[in-house]
C-alpha atoms as a PDB file:
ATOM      1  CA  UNK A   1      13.860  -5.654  -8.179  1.00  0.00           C
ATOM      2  CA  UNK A   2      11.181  -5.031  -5.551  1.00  0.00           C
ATOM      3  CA  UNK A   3       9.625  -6.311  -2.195  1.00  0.00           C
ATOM      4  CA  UNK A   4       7.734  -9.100  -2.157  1.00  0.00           C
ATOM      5  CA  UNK A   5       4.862  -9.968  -0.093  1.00  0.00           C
ATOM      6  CA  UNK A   6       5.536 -12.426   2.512  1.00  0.00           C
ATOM      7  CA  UNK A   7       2.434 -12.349   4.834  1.00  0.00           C
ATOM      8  CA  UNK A   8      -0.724 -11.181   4.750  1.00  0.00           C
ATOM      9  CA  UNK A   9      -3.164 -11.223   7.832  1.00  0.00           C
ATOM     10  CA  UNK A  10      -6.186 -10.184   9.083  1.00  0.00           C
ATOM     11  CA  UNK A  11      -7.935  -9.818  12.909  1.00  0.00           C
ATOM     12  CA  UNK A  12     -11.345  -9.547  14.435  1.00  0.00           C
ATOM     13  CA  UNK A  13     -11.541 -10.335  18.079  1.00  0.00           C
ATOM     14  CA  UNK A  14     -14.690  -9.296  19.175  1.00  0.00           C
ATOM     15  CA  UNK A  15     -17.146  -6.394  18.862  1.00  0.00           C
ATOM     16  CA  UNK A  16     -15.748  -4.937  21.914  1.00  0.00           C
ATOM     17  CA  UNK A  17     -12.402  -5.277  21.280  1.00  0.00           C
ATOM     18  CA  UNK A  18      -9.704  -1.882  20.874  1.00  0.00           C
ATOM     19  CA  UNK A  19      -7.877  -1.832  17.443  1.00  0.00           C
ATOM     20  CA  UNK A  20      -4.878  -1.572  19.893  1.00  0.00           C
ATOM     21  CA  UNK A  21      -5.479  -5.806  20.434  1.00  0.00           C
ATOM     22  CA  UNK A  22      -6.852  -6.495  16.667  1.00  0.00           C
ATOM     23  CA  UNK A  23      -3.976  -4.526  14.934  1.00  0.00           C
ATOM     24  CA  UNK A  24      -1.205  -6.004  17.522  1.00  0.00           C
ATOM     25  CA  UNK A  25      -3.026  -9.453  16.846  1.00  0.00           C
ATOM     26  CA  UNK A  26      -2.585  -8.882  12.854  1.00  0.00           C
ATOM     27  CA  UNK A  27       0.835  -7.731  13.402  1.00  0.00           C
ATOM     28  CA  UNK A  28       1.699 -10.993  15.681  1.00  0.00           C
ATOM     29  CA  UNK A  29       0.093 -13.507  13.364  1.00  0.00           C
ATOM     30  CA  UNK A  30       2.687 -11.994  10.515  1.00  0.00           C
ATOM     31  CA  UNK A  31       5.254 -11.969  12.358  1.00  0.00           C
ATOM     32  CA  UNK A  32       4.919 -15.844  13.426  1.00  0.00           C
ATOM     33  CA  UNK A  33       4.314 -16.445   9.603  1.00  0.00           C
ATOM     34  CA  UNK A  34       7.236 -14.410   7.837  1.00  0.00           C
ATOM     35  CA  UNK A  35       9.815 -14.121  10.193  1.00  0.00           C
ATOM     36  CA  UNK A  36      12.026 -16.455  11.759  1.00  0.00           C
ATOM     37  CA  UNK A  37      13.425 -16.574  15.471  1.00  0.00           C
ATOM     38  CA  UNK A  38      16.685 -14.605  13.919  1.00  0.00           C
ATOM     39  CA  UNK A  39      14.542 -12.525  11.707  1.00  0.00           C
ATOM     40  CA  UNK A  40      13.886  -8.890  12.756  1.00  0.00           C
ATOM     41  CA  UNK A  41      10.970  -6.251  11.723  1.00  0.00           C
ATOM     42  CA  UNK A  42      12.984  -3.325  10.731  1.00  0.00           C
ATOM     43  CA  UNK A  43       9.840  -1.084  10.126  1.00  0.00           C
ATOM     44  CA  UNK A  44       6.051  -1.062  11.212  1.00  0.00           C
ATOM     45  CA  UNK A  45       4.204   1.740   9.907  1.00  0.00           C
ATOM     46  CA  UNK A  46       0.629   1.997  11.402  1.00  0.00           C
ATOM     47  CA  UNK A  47      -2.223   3.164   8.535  1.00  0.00           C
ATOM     48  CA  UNK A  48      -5.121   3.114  10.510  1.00  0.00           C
ATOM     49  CA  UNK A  49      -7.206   6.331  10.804  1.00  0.00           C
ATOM     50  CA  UNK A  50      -9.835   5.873  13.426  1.00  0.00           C
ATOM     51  CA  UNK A  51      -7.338   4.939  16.517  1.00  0.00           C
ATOM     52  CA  UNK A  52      -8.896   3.830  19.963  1.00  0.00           C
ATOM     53  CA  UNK A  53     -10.060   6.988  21.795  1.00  0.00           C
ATOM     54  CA  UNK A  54      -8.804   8.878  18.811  1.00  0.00           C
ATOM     55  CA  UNK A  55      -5.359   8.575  20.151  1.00  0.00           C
ATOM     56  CA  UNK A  56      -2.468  10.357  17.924  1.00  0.00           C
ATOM     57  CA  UNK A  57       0.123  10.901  20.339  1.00  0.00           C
ATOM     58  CA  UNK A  58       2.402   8.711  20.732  1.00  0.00           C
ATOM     59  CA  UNK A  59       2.069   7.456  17.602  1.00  0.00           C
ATOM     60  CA  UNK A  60      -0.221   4.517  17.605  1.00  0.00           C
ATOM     61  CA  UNK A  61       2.301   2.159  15.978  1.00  0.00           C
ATOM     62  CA  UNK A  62       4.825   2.583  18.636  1.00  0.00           C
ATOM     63  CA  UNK A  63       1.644   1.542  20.912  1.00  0.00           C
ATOM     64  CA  UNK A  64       1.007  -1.690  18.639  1.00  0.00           C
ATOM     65  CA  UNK A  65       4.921  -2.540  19.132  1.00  0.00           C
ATOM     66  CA  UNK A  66       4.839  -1.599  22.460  1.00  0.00           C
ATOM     67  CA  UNK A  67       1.650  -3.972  23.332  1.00  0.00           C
ATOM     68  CA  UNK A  68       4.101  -6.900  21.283  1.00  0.00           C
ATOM     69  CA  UNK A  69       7.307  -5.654  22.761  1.00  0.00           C
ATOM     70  CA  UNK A  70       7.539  -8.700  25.740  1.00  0.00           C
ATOM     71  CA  UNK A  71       6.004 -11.572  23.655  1.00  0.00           C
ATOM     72  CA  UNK A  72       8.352 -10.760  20.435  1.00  0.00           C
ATOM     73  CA  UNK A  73      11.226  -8.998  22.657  1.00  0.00           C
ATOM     74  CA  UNK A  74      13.707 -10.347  19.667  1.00  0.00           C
ATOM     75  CA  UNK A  75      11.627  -9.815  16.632  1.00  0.00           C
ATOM     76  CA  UNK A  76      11.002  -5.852  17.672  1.00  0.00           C
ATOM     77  CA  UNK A  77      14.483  -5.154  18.999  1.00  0.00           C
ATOM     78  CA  UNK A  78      15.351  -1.835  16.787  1.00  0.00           C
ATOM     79  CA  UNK A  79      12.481  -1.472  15.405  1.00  0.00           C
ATOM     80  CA  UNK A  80      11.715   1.893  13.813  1.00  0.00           C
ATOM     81  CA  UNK A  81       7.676   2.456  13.902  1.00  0.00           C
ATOM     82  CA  UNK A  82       5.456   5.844  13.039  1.00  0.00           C
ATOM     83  CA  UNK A  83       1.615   6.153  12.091  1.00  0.00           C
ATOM     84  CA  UNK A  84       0.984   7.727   8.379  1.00  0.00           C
ATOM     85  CA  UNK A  85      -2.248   9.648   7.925  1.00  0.00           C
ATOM     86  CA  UNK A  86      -3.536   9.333   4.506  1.00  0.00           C
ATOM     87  CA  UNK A  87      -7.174   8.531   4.457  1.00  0.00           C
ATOM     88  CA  UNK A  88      -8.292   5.697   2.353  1.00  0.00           C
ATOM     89  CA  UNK A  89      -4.721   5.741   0.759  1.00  0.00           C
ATOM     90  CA  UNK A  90      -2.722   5.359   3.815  1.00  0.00           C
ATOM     91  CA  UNK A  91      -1.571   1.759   3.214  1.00  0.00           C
ATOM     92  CA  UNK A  92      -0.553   1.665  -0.667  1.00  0.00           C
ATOM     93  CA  UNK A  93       1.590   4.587   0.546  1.00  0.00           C
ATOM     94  CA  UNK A  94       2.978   2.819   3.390  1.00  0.00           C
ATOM     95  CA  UNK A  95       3.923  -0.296   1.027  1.00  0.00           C
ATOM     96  CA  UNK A  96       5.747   2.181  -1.158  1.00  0.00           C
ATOM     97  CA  UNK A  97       7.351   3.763   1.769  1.00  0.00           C
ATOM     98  CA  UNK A  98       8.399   0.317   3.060  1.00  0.00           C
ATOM     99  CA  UNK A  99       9.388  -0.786  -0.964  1.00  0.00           C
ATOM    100  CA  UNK A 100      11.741   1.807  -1.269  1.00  0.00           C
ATOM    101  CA  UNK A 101      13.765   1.424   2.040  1.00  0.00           C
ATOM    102  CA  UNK A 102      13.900  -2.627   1.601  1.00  0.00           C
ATOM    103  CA  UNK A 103      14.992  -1.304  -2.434  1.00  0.00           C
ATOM    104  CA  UNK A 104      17.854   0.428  -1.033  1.00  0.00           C
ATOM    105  CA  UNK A 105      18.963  -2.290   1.363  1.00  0.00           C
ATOM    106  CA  UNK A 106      18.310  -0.135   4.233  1.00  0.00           C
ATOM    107  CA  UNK A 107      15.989  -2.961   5.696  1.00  0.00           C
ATOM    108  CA  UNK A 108      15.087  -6.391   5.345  1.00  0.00           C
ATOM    109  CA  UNK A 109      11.645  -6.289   6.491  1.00  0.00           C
ATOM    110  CA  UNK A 110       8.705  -3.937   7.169  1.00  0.00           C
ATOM    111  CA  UNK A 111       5.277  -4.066   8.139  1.00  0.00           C
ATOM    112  CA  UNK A 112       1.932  -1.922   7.600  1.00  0.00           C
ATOM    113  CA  UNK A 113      -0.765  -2.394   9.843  1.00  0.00           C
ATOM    114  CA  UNK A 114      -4.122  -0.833   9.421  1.00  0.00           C
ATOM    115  CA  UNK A 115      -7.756  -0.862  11.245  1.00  0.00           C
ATOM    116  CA  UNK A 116     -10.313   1.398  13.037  1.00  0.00           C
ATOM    117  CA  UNK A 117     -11.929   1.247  16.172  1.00  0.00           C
ATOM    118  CA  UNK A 118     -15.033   2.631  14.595  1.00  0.00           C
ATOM    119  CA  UNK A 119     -16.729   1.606  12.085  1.00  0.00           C
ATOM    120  CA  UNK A 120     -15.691  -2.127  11.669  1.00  0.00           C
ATOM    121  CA  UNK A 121     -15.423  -3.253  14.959  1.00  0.00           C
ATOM    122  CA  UNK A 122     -12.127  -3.162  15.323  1.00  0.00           C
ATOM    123  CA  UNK A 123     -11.009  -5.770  12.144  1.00  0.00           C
ATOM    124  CA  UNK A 124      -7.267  -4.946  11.633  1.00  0.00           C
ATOM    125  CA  UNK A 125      -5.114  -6.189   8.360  1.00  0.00           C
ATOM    126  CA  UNK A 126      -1.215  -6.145   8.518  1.00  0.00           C
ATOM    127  CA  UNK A 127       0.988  -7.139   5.738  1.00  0.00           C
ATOM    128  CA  UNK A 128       4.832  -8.076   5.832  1.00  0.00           C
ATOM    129  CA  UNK A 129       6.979  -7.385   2.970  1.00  0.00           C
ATOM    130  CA  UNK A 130      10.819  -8.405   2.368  1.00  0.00           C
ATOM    131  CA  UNK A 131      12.826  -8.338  -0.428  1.00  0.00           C
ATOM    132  CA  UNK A 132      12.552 -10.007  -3.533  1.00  0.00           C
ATOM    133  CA  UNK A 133      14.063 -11.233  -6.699  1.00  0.00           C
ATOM    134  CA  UNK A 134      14.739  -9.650  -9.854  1.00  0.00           C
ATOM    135  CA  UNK A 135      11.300  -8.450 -12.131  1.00  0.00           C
ATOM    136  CA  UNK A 136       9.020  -9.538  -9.001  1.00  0.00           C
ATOM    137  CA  UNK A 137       7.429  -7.861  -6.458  1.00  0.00           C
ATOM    138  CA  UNK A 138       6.403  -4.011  -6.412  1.00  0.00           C
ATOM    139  CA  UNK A 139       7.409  -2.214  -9.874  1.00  0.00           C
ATOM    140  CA  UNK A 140       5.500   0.928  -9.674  1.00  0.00           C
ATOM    141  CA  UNK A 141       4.159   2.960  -7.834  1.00  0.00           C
ATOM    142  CA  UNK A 142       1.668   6.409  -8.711  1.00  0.00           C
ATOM    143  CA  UNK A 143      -0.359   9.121  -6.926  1.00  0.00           C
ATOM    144  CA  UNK A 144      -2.508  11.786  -8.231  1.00  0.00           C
ATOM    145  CA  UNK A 145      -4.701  14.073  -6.887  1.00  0.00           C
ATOM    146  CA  UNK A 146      -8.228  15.663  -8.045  1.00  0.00           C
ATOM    147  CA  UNK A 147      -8.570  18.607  -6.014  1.00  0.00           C
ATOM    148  CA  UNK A 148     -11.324  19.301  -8.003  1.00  0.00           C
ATOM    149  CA  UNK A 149     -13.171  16.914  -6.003  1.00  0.00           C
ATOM    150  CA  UNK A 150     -12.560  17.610  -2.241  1.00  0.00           C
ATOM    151  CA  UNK A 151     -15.734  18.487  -1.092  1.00  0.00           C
ATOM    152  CA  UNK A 152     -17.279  15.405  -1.997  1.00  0.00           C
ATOM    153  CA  UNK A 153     -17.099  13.409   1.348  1.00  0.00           C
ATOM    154  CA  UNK A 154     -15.799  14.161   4.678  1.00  0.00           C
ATOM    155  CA  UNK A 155     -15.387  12.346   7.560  1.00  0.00           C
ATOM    156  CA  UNK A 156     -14.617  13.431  11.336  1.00  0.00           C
ATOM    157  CA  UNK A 157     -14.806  11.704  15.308  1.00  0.00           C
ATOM    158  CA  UNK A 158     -16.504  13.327  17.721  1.00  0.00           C
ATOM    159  CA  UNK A 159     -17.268  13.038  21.601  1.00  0.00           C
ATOM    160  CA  UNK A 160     -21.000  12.999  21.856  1.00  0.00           C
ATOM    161  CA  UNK A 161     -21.038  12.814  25.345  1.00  0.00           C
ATOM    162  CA  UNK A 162     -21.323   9.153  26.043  1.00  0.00           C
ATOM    163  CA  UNK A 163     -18.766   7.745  23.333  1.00  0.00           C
ATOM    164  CA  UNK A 164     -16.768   8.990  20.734  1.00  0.00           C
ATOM    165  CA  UNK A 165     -18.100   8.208  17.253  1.00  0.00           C
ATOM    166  CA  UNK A 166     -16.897   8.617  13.923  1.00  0.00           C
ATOM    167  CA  UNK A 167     -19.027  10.941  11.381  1.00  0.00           C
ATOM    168  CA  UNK A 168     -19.331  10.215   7.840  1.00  0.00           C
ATOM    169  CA  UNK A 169     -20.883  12.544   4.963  1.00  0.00           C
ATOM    170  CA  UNK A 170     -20.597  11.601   1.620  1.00  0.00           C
ATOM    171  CA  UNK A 171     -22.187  13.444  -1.262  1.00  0.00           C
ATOM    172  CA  UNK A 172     -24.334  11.337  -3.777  1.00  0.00           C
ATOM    173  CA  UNK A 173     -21.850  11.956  -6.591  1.00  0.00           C
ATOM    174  CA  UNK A 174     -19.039  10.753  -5.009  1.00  0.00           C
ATOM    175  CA  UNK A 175     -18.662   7.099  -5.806  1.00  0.00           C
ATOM    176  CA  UNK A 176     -19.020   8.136  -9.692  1.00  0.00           C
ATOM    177  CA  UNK A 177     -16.467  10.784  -9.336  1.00  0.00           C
ATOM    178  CA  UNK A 178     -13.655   8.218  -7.868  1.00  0.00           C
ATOM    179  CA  UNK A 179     -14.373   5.638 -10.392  1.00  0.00           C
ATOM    180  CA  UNK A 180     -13.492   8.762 -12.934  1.00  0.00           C
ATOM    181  CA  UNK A 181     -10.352   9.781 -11.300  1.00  0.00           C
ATOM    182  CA  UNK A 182      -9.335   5.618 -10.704  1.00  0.00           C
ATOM    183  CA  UNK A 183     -10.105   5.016 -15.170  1.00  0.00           C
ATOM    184  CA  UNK A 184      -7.772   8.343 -15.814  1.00  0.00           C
ATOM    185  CA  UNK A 185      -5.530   7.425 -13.327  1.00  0.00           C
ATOM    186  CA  UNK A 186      -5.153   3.678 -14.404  1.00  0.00           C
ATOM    187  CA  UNK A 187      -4.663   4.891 -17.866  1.00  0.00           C
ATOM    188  CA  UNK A 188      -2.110   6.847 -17.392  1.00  0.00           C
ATOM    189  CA  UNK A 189      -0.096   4.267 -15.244  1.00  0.00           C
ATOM    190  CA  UNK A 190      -0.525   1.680 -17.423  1.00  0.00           C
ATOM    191  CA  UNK A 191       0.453   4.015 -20.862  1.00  0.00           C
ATOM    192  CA  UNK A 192       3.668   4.843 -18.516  1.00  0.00           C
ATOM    193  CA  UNK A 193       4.875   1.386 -17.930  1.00  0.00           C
ATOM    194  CA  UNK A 194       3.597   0.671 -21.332  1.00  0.00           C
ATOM    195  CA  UNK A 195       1.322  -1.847 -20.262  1.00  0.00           C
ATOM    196  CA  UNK A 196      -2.084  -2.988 -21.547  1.00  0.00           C
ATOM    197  CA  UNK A 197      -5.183  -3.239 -19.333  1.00  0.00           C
ATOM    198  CA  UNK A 198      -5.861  -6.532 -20.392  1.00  0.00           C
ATOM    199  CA  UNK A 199      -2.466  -7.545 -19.108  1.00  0.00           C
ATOM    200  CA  UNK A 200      -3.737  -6.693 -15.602  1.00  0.00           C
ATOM    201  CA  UNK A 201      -5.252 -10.097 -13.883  1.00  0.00           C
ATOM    202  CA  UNK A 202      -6.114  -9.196 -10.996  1.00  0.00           C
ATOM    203  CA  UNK A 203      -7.200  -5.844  -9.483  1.00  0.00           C
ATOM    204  CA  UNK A 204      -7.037  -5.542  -5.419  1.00  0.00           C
ATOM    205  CA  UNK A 205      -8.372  -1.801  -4.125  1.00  0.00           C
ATOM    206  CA  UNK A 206     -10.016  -0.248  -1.401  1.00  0.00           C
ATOM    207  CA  UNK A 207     -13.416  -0.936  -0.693  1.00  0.00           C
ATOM    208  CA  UNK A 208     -14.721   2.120   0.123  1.00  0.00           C
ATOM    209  CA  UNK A 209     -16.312   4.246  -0.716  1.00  0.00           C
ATOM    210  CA  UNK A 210     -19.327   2.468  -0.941  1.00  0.00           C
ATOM    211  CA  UNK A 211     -20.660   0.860  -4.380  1.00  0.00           C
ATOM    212  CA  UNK A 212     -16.610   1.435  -5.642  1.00  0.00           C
ATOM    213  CA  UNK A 213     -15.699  -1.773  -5.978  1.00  0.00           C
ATOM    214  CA  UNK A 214     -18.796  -2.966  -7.725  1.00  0.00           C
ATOM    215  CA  UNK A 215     -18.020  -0.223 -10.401  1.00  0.00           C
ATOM    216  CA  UNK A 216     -14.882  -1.102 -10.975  1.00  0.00           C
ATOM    217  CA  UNK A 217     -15.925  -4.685 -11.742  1.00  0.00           C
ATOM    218  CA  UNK A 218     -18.151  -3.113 -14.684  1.00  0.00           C
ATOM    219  CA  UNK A 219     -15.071  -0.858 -15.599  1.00  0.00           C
ATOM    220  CA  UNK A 220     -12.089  -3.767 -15.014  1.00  0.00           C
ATOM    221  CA  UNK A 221     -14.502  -7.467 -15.270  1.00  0.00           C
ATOM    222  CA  UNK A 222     -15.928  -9.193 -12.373  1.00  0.00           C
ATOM    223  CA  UNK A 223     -13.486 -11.888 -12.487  1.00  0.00           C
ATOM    224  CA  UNK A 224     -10.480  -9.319 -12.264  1.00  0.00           C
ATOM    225  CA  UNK A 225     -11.617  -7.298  -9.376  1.00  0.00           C
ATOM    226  CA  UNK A 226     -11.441  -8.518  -5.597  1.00  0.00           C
ATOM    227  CA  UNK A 227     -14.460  -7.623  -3.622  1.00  0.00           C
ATOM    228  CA  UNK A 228     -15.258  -8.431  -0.038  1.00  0.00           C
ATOM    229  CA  UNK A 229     -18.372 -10.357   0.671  1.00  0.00           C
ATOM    230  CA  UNK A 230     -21.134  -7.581   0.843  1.00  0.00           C
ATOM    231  CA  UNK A 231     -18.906  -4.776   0.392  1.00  0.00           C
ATOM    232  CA  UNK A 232     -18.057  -4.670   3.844  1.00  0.00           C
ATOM    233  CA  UNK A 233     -17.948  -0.814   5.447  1.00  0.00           C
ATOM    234  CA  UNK A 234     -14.140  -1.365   6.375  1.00  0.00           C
ATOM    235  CA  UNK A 235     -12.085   2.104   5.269  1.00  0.00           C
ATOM    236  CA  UNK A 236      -8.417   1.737   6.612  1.00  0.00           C
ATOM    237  CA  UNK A 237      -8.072  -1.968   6.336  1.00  0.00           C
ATOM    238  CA  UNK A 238      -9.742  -2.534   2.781  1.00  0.00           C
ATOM    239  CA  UNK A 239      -7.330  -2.727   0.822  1.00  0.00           C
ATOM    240  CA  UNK A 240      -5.043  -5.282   2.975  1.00  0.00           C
ATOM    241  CA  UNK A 241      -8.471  -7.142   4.021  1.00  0.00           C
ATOM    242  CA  UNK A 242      -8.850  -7.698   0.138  1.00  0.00           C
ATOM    243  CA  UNK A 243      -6.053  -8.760  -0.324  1.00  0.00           C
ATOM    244  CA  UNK A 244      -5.783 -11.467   2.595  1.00  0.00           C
ATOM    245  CA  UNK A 245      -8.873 -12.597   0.936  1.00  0.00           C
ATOM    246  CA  UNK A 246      -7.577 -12.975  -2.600  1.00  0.00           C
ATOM    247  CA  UNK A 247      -4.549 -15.040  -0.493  1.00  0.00           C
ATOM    248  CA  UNK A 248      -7.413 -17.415   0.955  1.00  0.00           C
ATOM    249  CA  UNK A 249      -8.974 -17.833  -2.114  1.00  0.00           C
ATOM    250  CA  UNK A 250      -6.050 -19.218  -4.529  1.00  0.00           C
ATOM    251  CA  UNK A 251      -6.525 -16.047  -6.473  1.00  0.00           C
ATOM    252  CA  UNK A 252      -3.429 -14.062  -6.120  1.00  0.00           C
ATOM    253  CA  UNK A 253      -0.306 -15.818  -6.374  1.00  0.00           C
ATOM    254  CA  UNK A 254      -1.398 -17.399  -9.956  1.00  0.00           C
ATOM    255  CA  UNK A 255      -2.043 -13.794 -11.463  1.00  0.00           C
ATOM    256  CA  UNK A 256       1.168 -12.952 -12.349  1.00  0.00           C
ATOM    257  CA  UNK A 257       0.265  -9.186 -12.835  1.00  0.00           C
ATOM    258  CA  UNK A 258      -1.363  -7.510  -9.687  1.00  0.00           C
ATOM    259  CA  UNK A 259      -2.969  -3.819 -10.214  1.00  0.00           C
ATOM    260  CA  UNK A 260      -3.446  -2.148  -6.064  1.00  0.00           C
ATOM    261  CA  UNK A 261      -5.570   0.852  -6.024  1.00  0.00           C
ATOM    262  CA  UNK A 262      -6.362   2.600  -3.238  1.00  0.00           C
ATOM    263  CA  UNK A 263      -8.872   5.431  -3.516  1.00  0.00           C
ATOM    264  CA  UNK A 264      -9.675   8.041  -0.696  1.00  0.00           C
ATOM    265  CA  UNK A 265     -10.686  12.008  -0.300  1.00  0.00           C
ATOM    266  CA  UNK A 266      -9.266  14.530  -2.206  1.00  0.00           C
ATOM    267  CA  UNK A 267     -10.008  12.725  -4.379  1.00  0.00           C
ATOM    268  CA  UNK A 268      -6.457  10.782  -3.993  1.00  0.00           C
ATOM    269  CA  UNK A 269      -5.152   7.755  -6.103  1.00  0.00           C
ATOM    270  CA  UNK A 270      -2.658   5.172  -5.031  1.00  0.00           C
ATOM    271  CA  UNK A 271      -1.579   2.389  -7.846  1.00  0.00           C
ATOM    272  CA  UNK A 272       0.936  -0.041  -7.609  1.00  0.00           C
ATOM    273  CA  UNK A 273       1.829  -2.636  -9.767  1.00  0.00           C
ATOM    274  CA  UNK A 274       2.811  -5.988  -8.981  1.00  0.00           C
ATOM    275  CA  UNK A 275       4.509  -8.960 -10.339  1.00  0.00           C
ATOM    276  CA  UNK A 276       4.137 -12.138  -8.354  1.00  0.00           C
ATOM    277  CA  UNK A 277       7.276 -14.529  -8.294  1.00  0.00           C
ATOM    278  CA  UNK A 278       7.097 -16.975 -11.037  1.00  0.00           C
END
């Protein structure tokens, strides 16, 4: 028995807008769609990595429930909310995080929110999960980790005197190096659950870094793999922006077998597998 996915959402208000008012937008919209007047979110866990002004402290979630805390007084009462830095990987974590607590019956209902100031112009992606029945929702989660790899792309913000900018540099090699790590990683999930890749219909990741998620439509099948239109440069919110869009588009509710990967530096790999409610 796992959580199941109640809500998925996504924000863009405007170029100039802080991830502070896309990510609390995200968060409200989910809110409004999962929970009920009585209902209360137990947990909010803030993925982002690029936070306005490169804020850490406080943690930028409590900010988000702050900025919420007199529109959805009721709906935030008790709730318990910390930022998790993971790159790329941040939110498949936070799902897991969120899965096990809701597991154990220690909540009812959690939240991850995720987003950057810089560079997507502040597009944010939240997505509420709740418990579920029995064989549906999340069934597995995985990390591993190819140190081997590290070196490959790093990423920083800096003040450059008139803003502060985030800095990118990512080695040709790469892309080809986390599409390795994803196929052995994959492999092994799959051989652990004792699962087939063809029983995988639909495959939701990260979409950076960039040309990713194009190879893993020649590794998985274009029709299998959710890609956003252009291969957006979004980092933090990929993964949830993906899979708002397979929501949209009809595509994720029939596939009764969901594969999330999240891919970051490290090189790190999240999986979960997921079985939607029949």
């Amino acid at each position: 028995m796992g959580a199941i996915i109640k809500a998925v959402t996504t924000s863009q208000v405007g170029k100039e807008t802080s991830y502070l008012e896309s990510g609390s937008e995200a968060v409200r919209q989910c809110m409004e769609i999962a929970l009920s007047d009585s209902e209360t979110l137990d947990f909010l866990i803030n993925a982002g990595i690029y936070p306005d002004a490169n804020i850490h402290e406080p943690s930028f979630a409590s900010l988000i429930q702050g900025h919420l805390s007199k529109s959805h007084a009721a709906q935030l009462k008790g709730s318990f909310s910390f930022d998790l830095h993971n790159g790329g990987g941040g939110s498949l974590m936070a799902l897991s995080i969120l899965n096990g607590f809701i597991e154990s019956g220690k909540i009812q209902h959690g939240m991850v929110v995720a987003g950057d100031s810089k560079p997507m112009d502040s597009q944010a992606g939240a997505v509420l999960i709740g418990m579920g029945g029995l064989h549906e929702g999340f069934q597995a989660f995985s990390q591993e980790t190819y140190a081997q790899y590290t070196g490959e792309y790093e990423s920083y913000s800096n003040y450059t005197g008139i803003e502060l900018k985030t800095f990118i540099s990512q080695e040709d090699t790469y892309t080809d190096y986390c599409l390795q790590c994803v196929g052995n990683s994959v492999e092994n999930f799959l051989s652990d659950l004792g699962l087939r890749l063809a029983e995988i219909d639909l495959f939701i990741s990260s979409q950076s870094p960039a040309g990713f998620v194009s190879g893993l439509s020649a590794l998985f099948g274009t029709n299998r793999v959710m890609a956003l239109s252009g291969e957006q440069p979004c980092y933090s919110a990929g993964l949830i922006l993906a899979m708002a869009q397979a929501h949209s588009e009809g595509t994720f509710s029939p596939s009764e077998k969901v594969m999330f990967i999240n891919v970051g530096p490290g090189i790190i790999v999240d999986l979960a597998l997921y079985v939607n409610p029949v």
